[in-house]
PDB file of N, CA and C in Angstrom:
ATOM      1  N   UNK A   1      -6.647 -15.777  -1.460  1.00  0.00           N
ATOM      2  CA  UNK A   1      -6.523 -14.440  -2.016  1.00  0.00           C
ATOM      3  C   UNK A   1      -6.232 -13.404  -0.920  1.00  0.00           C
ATOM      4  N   UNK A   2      -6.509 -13.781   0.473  1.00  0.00           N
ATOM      5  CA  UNK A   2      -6.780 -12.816   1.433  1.00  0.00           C
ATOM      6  C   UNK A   2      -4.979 -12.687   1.911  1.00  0.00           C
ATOM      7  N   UNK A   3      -4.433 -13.984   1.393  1.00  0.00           N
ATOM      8  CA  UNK A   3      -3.038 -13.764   2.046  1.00  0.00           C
ATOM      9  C   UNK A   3      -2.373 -12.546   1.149  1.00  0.00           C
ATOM     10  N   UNK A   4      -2.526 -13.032  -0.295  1.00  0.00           N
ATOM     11  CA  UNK A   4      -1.428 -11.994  -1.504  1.00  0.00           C
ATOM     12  C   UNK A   4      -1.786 -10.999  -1.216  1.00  0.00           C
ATOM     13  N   UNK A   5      -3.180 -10.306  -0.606  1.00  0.00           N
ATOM     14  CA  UNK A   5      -3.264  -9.450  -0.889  1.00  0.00           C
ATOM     15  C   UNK A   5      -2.749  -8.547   0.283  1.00  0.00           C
ATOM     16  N   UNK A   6      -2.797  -9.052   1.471  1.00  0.00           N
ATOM     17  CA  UNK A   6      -1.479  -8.813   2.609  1.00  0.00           C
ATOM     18  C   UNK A   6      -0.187  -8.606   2.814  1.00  0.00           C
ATOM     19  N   UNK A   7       0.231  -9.400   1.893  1.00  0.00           N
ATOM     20  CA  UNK A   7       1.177  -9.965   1.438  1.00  0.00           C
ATOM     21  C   UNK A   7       1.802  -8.626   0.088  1.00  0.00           C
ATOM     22  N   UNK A   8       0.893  -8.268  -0.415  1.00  0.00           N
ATOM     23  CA  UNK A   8       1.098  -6.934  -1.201  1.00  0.00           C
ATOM     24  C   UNK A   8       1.111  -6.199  -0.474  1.00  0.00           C
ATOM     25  N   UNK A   9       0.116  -5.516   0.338  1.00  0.00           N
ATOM     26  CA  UNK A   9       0.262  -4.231   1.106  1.00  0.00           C
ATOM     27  C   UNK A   9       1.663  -4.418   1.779  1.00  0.00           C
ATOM     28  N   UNK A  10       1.923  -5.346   2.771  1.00  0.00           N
ATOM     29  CA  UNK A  10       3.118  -5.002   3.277  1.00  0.00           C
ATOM     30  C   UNK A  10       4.480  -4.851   1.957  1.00  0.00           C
ATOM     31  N   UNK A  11       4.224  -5.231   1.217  1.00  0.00           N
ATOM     32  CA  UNK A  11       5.195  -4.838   0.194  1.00  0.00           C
ATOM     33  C   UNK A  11       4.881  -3.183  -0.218  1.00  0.00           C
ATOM     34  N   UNK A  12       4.440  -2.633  -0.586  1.00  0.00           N
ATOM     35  CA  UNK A  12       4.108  -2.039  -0.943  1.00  0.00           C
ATOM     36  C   UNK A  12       4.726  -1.058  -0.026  1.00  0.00           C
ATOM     37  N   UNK A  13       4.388  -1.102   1.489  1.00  0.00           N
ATOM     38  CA  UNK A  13       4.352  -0.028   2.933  1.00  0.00           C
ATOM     39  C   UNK A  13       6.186  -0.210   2.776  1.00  0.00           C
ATOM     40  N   UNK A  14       6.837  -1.535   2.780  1.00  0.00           N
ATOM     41  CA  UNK A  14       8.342  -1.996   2.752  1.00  0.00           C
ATOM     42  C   UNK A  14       8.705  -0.859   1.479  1.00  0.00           C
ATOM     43  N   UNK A  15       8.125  -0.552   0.571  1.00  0.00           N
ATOM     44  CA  UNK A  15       8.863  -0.426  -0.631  1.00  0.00           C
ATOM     45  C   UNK A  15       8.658   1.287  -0.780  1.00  0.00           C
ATOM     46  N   UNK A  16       7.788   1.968   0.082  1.00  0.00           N
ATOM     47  CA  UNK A  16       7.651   3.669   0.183  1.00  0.00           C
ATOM     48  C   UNK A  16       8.490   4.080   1.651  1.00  0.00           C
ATOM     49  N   UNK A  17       8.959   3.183   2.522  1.00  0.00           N
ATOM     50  CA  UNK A  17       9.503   3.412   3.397  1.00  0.00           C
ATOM     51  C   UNK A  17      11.178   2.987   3.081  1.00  0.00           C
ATOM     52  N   UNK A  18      11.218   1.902   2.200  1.00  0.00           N
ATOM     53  CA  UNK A  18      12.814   2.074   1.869  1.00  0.00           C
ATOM     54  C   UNK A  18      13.120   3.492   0.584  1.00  0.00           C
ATOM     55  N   UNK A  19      12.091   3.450  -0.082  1.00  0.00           N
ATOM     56  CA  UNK A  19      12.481   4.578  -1.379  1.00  0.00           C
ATOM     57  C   UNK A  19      12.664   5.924  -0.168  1.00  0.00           C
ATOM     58  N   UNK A  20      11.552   6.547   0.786  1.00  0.00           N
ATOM     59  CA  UNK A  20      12.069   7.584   1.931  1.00  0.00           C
ATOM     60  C   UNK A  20      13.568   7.402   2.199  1.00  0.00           C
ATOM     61  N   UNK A  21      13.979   6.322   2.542  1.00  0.00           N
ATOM     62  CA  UNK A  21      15.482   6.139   3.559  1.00  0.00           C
ATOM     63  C   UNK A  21      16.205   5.974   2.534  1.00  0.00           C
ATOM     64  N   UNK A  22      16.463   5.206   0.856  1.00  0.00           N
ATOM     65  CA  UNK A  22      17.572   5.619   0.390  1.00  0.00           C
ATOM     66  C   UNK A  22      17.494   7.403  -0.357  1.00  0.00           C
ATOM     67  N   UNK A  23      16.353   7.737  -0.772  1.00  0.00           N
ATOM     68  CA  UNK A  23      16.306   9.228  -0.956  1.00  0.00           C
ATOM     69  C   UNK A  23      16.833  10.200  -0.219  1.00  0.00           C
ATOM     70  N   UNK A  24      16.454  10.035   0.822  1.00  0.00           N
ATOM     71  CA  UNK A  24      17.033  10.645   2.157  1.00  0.00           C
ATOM     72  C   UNK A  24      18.895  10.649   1.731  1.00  0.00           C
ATOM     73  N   UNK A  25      18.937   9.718   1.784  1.00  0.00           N
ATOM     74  CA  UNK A  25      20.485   9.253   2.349  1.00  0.00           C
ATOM     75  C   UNK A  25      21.133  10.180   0.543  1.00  0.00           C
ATOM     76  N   UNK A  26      20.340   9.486  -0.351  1.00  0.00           N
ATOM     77  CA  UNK A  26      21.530   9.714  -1.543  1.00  0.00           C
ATOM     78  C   UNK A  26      21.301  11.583  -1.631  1.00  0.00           C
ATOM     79  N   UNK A  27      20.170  12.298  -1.065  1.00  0.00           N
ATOM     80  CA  UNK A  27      20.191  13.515  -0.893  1.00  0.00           C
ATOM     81  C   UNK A  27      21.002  14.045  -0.143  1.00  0.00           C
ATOM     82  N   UNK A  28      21.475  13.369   0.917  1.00  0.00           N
ATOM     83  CA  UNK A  28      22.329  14.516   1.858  1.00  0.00           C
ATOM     84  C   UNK A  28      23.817  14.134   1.420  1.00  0.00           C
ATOM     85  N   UNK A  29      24.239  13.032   0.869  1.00  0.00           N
ATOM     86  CA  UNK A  29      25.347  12.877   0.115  1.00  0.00           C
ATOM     87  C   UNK A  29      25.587  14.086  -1.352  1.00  0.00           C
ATOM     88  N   UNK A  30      24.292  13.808  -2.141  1.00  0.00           N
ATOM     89  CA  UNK A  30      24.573  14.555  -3.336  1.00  0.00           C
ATOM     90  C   UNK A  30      23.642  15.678  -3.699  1.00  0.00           C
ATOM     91  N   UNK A  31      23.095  16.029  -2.762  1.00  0.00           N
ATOM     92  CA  UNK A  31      22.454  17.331  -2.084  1.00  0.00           C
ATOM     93  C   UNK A  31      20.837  16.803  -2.949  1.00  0.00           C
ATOM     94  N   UNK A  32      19.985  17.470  -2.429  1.00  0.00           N
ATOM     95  CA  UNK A  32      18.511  17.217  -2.247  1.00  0.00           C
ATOM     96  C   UNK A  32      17.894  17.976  -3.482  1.00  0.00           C
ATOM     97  N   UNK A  33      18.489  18.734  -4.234  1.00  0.00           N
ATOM     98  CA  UNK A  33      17.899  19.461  -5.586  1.00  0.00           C
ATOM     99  C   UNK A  33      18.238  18.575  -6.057  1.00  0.00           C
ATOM    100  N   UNK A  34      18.815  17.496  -6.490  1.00  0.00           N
ATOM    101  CA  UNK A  34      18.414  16.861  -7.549  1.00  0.00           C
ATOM    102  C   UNK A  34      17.442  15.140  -7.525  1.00  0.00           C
ATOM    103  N   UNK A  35      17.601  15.306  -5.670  1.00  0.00           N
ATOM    104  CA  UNK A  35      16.816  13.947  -5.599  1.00  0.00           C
ATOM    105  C   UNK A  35      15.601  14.163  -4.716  1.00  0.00           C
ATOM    106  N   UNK A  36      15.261  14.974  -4.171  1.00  0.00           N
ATOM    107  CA  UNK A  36      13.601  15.531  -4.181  1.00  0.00           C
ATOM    108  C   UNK A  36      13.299  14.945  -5.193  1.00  0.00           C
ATOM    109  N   UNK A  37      12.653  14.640  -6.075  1.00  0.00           N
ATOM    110  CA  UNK A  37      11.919  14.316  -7.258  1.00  0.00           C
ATOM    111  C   UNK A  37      11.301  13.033  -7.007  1.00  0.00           C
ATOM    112  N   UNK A  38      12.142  12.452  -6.268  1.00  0.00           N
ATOM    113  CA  UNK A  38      12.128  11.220  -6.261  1.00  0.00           C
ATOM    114  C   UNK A  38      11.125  10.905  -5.107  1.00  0.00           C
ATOM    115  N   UNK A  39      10.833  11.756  -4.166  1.00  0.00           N
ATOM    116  CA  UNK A  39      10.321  11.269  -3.031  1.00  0.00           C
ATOM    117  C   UNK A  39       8.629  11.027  -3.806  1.00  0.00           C
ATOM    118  N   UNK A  40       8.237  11.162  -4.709  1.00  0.00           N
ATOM    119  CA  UNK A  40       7.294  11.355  -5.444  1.00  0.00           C
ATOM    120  C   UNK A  40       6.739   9.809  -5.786  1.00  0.00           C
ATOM    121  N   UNK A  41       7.896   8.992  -5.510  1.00  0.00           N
ATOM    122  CA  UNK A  41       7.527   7.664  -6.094  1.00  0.00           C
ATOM    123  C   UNK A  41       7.250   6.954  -4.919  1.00  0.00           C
ATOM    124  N   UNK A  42       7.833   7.416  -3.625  1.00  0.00           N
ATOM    125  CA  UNK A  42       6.904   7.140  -2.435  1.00  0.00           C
ATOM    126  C   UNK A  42       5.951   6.995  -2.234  1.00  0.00           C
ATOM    127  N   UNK A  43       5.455   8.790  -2.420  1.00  0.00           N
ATOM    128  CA  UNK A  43       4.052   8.710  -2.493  1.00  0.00           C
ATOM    129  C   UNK A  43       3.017   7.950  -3.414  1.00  0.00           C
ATOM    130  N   UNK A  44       3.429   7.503  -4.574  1.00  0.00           N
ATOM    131  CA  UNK A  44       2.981   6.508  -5.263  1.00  0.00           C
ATOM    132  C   UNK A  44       2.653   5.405  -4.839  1.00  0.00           C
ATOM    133  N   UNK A  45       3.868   4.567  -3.933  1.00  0.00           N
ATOM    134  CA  UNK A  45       3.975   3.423  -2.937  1.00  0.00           C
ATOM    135  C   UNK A  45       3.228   3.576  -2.324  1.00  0.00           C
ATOM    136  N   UNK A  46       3.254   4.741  -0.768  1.00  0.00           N
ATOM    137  CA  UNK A  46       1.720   4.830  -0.198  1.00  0.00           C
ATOM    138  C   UNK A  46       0.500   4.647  -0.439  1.00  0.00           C
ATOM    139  N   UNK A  47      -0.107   5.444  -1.836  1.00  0.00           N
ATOM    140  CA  UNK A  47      -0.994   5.271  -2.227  1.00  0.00           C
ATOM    141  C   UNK A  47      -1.351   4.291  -2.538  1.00  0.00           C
ATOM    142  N   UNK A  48      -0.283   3.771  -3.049  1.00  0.00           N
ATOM    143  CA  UNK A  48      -0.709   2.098  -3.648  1.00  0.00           C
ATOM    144  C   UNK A  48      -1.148   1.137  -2.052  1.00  0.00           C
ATOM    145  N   UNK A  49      -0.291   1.287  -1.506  1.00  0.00           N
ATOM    146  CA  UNK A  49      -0.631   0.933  -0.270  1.00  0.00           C
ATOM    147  C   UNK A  49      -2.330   1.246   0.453  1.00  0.00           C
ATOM    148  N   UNK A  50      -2.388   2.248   0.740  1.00  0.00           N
ATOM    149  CA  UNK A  50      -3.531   2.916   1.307  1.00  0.00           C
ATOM    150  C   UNK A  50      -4.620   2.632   0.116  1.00  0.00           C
ATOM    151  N   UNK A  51      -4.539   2.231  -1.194  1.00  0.00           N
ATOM    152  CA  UNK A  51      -5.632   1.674  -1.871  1.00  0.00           C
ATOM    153  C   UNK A  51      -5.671   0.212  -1.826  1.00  0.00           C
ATOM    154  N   UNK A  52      -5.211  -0.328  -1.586  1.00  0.00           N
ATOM    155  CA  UNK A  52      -5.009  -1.787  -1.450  1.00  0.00           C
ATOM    156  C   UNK A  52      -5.852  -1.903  -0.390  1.00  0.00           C
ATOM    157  N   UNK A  53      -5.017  -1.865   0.945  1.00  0.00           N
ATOM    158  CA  UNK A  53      -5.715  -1.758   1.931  1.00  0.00           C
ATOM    159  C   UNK A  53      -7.429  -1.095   2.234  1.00  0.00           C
ATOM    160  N   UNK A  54      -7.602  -0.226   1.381  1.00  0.00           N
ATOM    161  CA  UNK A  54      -8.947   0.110   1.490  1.00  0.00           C
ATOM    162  C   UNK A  54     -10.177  -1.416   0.491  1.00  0.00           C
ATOM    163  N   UNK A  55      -9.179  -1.292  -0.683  1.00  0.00           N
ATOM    164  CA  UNK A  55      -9.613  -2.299  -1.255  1.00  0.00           C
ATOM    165  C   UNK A  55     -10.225  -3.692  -0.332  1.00  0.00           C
ATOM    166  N   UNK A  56      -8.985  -4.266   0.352  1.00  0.00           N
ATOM    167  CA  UNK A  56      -8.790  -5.032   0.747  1.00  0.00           C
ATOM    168  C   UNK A  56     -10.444  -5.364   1.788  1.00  0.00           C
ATOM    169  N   UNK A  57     -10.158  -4.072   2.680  1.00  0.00           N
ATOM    170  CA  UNK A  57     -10.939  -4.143   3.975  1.00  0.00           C
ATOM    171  C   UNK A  57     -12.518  -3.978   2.811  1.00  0.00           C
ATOM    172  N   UNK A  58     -13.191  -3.406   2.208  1.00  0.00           N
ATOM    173  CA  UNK A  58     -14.146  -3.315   1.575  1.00  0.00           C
ATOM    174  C   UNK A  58     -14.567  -4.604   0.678  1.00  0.00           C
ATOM    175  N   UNK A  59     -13.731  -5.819   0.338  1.00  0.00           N
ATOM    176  CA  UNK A  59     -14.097  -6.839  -0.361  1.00  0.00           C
ATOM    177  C   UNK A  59     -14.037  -7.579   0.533  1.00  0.00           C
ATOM    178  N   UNK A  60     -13.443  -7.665   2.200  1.00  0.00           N
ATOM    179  CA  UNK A  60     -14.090  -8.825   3.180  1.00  0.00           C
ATOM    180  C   UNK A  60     -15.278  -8.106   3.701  1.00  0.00           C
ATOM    181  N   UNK A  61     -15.952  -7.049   3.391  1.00  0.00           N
ATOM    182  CA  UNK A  61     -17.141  -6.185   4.286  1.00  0.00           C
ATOM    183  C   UNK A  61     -17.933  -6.908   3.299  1.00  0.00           C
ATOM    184  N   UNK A  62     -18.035  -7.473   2.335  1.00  0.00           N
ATOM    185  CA  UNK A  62     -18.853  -7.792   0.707  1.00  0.00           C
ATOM    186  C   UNK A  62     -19.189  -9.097   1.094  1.00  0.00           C
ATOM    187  N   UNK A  63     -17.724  -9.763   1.401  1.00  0.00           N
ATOM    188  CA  UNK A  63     -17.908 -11.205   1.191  1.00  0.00           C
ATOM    189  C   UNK A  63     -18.463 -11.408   2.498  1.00  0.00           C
ATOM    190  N   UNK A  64     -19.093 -10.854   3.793  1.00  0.00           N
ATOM    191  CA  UNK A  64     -19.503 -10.931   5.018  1.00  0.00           C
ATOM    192  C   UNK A  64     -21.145 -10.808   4.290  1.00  0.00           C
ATOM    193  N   UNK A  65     -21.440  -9.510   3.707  1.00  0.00           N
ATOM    194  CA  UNK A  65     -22.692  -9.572   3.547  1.00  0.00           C
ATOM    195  C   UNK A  65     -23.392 -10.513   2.534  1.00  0.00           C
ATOM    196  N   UNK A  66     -22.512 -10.942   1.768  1.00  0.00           N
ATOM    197  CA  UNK A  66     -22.485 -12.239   0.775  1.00  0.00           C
ATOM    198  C   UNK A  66     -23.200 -13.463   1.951  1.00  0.00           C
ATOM    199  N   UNK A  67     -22.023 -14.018   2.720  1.00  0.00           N
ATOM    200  CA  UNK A  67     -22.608 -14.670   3.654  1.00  0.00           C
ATOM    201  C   UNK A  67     -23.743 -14.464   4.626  1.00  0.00           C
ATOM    202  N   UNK A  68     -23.988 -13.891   5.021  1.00  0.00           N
ATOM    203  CA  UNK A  68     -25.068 -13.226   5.709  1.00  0.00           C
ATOM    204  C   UNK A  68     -26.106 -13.783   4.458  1.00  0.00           C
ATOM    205  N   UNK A  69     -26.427 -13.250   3.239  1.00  0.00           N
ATOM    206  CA  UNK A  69     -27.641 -12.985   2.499  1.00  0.00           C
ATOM    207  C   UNK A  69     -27.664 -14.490   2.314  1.00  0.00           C
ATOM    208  N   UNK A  70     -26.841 -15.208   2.167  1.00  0.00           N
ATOM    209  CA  UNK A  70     -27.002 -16.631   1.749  1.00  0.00           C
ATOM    210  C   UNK A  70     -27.617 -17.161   3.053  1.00  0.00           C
ATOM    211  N   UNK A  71     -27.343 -17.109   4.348  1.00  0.00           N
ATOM    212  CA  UNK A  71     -27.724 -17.654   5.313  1.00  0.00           C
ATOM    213  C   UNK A  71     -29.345 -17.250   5.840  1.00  0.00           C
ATOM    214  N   UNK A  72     -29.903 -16.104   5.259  1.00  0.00           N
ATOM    215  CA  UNK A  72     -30.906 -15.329   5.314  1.00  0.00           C
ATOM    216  C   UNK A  72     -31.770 -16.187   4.473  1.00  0.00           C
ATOM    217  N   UNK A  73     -31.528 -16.377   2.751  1.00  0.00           N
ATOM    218  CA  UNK A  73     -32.194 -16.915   1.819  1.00  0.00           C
ATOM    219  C   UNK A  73     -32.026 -19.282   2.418  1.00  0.00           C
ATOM    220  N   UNK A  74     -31.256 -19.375   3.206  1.00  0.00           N
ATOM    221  CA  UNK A  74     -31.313 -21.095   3.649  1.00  0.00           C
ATOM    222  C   UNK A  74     -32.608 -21.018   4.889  1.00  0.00           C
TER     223      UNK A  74
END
């Protein structure tokens, strides 16, 4: 589980950093009032990102004290 879920974040970080660079690009071609809007789904990506990752790091801090309590109660 520890890989997918790596394995997501970097998707995730890949997928708010390409939506930045083609936004970017199709804005200065077809000017930025109508594709601003879009940078919005970035920030979505990030977030998704930056919750994952929090996720992530907080369910191996669990499964540490998991182990720990089991080794406490042997």
């Amino acid at each position: 589980m520890g890989t997918y879920n790596k394995i997501m974040e970097w998707f995730w970080l890949c997928v708010g950093i390409l939506i930045i660079v083609v936004v970017t690009i199709f804005g200065i071609m077809e000017g930025f009032d109508r594709w601003i809007y879009y940078y919005g789904l970035s920030v979505f990506a990030f977030g998704t990102y930056f919750m994952r990752r929090w996720m992530r790091k907080r369910m191996e801090k669990h499964l540490e004290w998991m182990a720990q309590q089991k080794n406490q109660q042997s």
